[in-house]
C-alpha atoms as a PDB file:
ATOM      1  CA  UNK A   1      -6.799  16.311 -11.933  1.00  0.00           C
ATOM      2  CA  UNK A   2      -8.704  18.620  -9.603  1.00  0.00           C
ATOM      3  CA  UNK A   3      -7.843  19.505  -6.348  1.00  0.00           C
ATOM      4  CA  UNK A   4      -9.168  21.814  -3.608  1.00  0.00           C
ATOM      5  CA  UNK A   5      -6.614  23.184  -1.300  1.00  0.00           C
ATOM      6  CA  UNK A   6      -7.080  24.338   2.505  1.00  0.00           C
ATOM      7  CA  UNK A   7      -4.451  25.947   4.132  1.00  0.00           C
ATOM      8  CA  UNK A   8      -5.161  24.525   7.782  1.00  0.00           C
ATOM      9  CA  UNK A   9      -3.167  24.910  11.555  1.00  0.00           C
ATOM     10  CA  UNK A  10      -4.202  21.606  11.817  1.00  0.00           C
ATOM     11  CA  UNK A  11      -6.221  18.296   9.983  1.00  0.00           C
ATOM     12  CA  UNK A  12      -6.860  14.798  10.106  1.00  0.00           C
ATOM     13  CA  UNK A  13      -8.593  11.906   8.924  1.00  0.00           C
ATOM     14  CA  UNK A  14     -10.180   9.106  10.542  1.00  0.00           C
ATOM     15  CA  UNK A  15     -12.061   5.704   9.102  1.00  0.00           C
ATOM     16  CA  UNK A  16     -13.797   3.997  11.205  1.00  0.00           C
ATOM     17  CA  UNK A  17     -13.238   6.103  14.073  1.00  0.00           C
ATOM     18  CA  UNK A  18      -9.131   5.358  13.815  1.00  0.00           C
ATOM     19  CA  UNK A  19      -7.366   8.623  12.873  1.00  0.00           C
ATOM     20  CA  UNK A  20      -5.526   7.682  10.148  1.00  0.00           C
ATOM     21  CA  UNK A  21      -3.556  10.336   9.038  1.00  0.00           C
ATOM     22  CA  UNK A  22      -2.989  14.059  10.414  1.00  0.00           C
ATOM     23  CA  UNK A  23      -0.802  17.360   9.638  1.00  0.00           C
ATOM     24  CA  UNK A  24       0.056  20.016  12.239  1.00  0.00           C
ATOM     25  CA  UNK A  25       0.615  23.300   9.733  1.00  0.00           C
ATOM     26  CA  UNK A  26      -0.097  22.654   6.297  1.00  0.00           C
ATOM     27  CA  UNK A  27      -2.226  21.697   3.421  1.00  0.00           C
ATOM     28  CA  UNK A  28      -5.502  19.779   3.280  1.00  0.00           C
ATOM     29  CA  UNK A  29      -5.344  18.545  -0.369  1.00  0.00           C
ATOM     30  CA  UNK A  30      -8.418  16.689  -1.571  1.00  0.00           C
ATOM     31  CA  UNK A  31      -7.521  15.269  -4.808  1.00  0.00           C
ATOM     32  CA  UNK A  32      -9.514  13.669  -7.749  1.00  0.00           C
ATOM     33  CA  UNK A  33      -8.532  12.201 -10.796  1.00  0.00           C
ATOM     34  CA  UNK A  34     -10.919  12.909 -13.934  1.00  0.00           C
ATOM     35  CA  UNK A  35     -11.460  10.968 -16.606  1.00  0.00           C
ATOM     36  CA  UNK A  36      -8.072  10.742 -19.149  1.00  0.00           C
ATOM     37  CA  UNK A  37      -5.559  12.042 -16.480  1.00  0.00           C
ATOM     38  CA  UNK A  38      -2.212  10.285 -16.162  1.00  0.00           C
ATOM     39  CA  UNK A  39       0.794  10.704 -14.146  1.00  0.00           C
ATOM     40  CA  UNK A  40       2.297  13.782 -15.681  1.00  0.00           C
ATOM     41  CA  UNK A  41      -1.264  16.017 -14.678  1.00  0.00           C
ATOM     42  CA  UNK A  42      -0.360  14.572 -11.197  1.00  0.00           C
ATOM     43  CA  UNK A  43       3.124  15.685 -11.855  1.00  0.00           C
ATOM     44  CA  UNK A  44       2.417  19.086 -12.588  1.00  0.00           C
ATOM     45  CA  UNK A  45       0.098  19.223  -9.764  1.00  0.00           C
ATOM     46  CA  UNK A  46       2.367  18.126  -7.273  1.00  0.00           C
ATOM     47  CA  UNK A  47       4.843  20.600  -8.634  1.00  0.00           C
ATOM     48  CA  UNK A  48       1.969  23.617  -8.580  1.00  0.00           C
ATOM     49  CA  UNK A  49       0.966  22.932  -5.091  1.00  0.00           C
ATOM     50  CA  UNK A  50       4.403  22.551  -3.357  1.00  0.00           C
ATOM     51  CA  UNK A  51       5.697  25.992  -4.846  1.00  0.00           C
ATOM     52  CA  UNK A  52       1.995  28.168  -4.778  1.00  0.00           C
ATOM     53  CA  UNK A  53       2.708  31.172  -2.289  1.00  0.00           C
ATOM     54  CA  UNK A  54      -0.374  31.093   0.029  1.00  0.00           C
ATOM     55  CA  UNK A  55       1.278  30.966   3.261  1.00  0.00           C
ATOM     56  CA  UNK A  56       2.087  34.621   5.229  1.00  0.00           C
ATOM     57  CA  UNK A  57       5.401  35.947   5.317  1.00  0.00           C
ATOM     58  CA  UNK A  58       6.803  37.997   7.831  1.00  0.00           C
ATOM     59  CA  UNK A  59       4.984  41.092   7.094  1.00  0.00           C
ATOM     60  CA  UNK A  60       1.726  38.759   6.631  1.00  0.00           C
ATOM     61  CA  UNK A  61       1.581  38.854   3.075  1.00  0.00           C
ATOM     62  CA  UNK A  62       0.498  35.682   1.195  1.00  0.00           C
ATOM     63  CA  UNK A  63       4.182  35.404  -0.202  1.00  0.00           C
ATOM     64  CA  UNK A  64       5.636  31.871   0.982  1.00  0.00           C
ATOM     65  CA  UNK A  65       4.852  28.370  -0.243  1.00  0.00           C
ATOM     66  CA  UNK A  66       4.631  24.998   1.597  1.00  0.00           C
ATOM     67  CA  UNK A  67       8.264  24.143   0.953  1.00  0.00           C
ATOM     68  CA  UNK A  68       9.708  27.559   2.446  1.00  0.00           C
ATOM     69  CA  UNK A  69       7.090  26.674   5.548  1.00  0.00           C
ATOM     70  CA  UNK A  70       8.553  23.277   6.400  1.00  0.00           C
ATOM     71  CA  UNK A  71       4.738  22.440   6.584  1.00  0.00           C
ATOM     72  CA  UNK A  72       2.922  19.064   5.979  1.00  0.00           C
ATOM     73  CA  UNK A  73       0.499  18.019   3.455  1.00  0.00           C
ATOM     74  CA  UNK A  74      -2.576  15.523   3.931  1.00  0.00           C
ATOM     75  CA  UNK A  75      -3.849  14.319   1.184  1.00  0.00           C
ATOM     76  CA  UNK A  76      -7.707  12.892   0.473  1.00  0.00           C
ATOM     77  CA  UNK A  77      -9.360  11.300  -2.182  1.00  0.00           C
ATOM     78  CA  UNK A  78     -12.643  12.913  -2.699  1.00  0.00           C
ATOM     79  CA  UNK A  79     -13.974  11.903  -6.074  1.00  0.00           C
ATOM     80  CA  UNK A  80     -17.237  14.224  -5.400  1.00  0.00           C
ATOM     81  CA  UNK A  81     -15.048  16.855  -6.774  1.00  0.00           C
ATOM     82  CA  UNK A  82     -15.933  15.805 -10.321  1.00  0.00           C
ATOM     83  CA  UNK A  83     -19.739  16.416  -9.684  1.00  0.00           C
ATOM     84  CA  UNK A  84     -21.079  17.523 -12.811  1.00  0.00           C
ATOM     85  CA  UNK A  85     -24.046  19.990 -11.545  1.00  0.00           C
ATOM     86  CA  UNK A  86     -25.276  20.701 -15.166  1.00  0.00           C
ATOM     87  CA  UNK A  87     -28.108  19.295 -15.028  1.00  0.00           C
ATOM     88  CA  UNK A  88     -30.934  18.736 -12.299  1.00  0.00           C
ATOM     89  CA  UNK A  89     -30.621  18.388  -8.601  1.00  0.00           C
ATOM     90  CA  UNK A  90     -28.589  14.886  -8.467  1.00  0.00           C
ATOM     91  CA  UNK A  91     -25.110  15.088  -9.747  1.00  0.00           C
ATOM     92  CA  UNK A  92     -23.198  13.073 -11.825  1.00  0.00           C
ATOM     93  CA  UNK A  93     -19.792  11.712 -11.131  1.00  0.00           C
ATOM     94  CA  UNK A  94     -18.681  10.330 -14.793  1.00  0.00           C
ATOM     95  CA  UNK A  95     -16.237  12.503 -15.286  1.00  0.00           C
ATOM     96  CA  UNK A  96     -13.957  11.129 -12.652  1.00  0.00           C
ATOM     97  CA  UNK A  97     -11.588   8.618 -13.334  1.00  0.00           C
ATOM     98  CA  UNK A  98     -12.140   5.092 -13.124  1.00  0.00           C
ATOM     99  CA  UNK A  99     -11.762   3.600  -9.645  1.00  0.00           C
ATOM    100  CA  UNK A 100      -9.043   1.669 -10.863  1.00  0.00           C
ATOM    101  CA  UNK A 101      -7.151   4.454 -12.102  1.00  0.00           C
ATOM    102  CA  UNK A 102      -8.575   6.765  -9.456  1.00  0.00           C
ATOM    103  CA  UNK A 103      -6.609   5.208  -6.789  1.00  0.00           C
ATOM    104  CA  UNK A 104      -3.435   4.816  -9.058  1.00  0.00           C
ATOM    105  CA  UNK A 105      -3.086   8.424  -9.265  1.00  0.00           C
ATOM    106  CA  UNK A 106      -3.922   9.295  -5.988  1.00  0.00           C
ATOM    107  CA  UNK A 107      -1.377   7.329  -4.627  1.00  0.00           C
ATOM    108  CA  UNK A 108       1.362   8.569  -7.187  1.00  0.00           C
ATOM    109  CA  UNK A 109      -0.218  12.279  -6.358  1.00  0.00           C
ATOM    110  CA  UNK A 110       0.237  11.745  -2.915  1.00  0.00           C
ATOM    111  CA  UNK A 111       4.081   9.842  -3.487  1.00  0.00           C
ATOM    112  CA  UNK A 112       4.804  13.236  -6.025  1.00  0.00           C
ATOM    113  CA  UNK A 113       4.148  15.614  -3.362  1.00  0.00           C
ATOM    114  CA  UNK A 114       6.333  13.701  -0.597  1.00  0.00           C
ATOM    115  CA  UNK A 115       8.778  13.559  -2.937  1.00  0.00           C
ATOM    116  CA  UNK A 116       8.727  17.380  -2.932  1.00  0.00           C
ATOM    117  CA  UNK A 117      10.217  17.463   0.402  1.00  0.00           C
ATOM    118  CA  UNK A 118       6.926  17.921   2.150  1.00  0.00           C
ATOM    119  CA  UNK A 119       6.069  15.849   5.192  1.00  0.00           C
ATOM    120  CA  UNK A 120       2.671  13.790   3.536  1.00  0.00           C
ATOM    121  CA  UNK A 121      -0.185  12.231   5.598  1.00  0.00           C
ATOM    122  CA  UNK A 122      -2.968  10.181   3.426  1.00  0.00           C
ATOM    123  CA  UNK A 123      -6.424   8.854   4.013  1.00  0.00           C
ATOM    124  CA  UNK A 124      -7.231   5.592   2.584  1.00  0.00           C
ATOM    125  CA  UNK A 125      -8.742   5.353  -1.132  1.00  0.00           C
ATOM    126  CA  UNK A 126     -12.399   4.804  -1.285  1.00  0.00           C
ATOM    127  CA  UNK A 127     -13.232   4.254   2.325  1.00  0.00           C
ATOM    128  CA  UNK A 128     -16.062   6.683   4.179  1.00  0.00           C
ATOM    129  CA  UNK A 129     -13.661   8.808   5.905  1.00  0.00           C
ATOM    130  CA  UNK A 130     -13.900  12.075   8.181  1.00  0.00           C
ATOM    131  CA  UNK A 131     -12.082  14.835   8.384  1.00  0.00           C
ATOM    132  CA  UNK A 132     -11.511  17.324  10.524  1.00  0.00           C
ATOM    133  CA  UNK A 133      -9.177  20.590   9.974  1.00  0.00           C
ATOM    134  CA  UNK A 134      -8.869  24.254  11.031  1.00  0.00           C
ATOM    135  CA  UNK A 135      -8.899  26.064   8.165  1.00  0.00           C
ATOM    136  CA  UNK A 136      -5.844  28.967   8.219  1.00  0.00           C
ATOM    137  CA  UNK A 137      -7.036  32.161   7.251  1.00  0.00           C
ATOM    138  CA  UNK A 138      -9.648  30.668   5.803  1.00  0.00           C
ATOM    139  CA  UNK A 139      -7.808  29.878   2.535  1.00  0.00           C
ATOM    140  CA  UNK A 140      -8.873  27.699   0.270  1.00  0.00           C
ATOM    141  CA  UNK A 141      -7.761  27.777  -3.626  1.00  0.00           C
ATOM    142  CA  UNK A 142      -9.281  25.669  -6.352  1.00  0.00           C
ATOM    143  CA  UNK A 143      -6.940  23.723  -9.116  1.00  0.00           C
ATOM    144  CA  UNK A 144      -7.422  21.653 -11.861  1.00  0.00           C
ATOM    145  CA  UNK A 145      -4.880  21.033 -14.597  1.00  0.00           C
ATOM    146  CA  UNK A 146      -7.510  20.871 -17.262  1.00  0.00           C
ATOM    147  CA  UNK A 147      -7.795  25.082 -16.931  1.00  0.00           C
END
């Protein structure tokens, strides 16, 4: 799975105009299942993102995680994070996961990182969706359990 993290003050999603979902402190996590994932790369995942120190202590030092924060997570599905940009200017999106299996893991990403403790907000699978955040720091971190 691949995921791009944003550690926000604020962020929310909206289809159709309708907010759908929205985080005060937190995480933006915009999450895509690849091709041969199952539920224990989501697993891992959830486990990697609840516990990875990126938010400031006291002295301002990246040295506390989303659980010490009490801070929320909103989580997207944004298959366009398996573009393959190999080759020419169009890319190709074959290395994500099925749509059937996209969405299967999404939601049991998004379930695994509620049932971290962390306060979870989600947008809706496959739907044209904005979203709108103010990025923290700016800090954004890069995952994907195939490294």
């Amino acid at each position: 799975m691949r995921a791009l993290l944003q550690r926000v003050t604020r962020a929310s999603v909206s289809v159709d105009n309708t907010v759908i979902g929205e985080i005060g402190p937190g995480l933006l996590i915009l999450i895509c299942a690849m091709q041969g994932d199952t539920e224990a790369e989501a697993d891992r995942l959830a486990a990697k993102i609840a516990k990875l120190r990126i938010f400031k202590d006291d002295a301002g030092r990246m040295n506390r995680a989303l659980l010490d924060t009490g801070g929320a997570a909103l989580v997207v599905s944004q298959f366009t994070l398996a573009a393959d940009t190999r080759r020419g200017n169009r890319p190709g999106f074959s290395p994500a996961a099925a749509p059937e299996d996209g969405e299967r893991l999404y939601e049991y990403f998004a379930a695994q990182i509620q049932a971290q403790g962390i306060p979870t907000a989600t947008g809706r699978f496959a739907a044209d969706m904005a979203v709108s955040l103010t990025n923290d720091g700016p800090v954004t971190i890069w995952l994907d359990t195939a490294d």
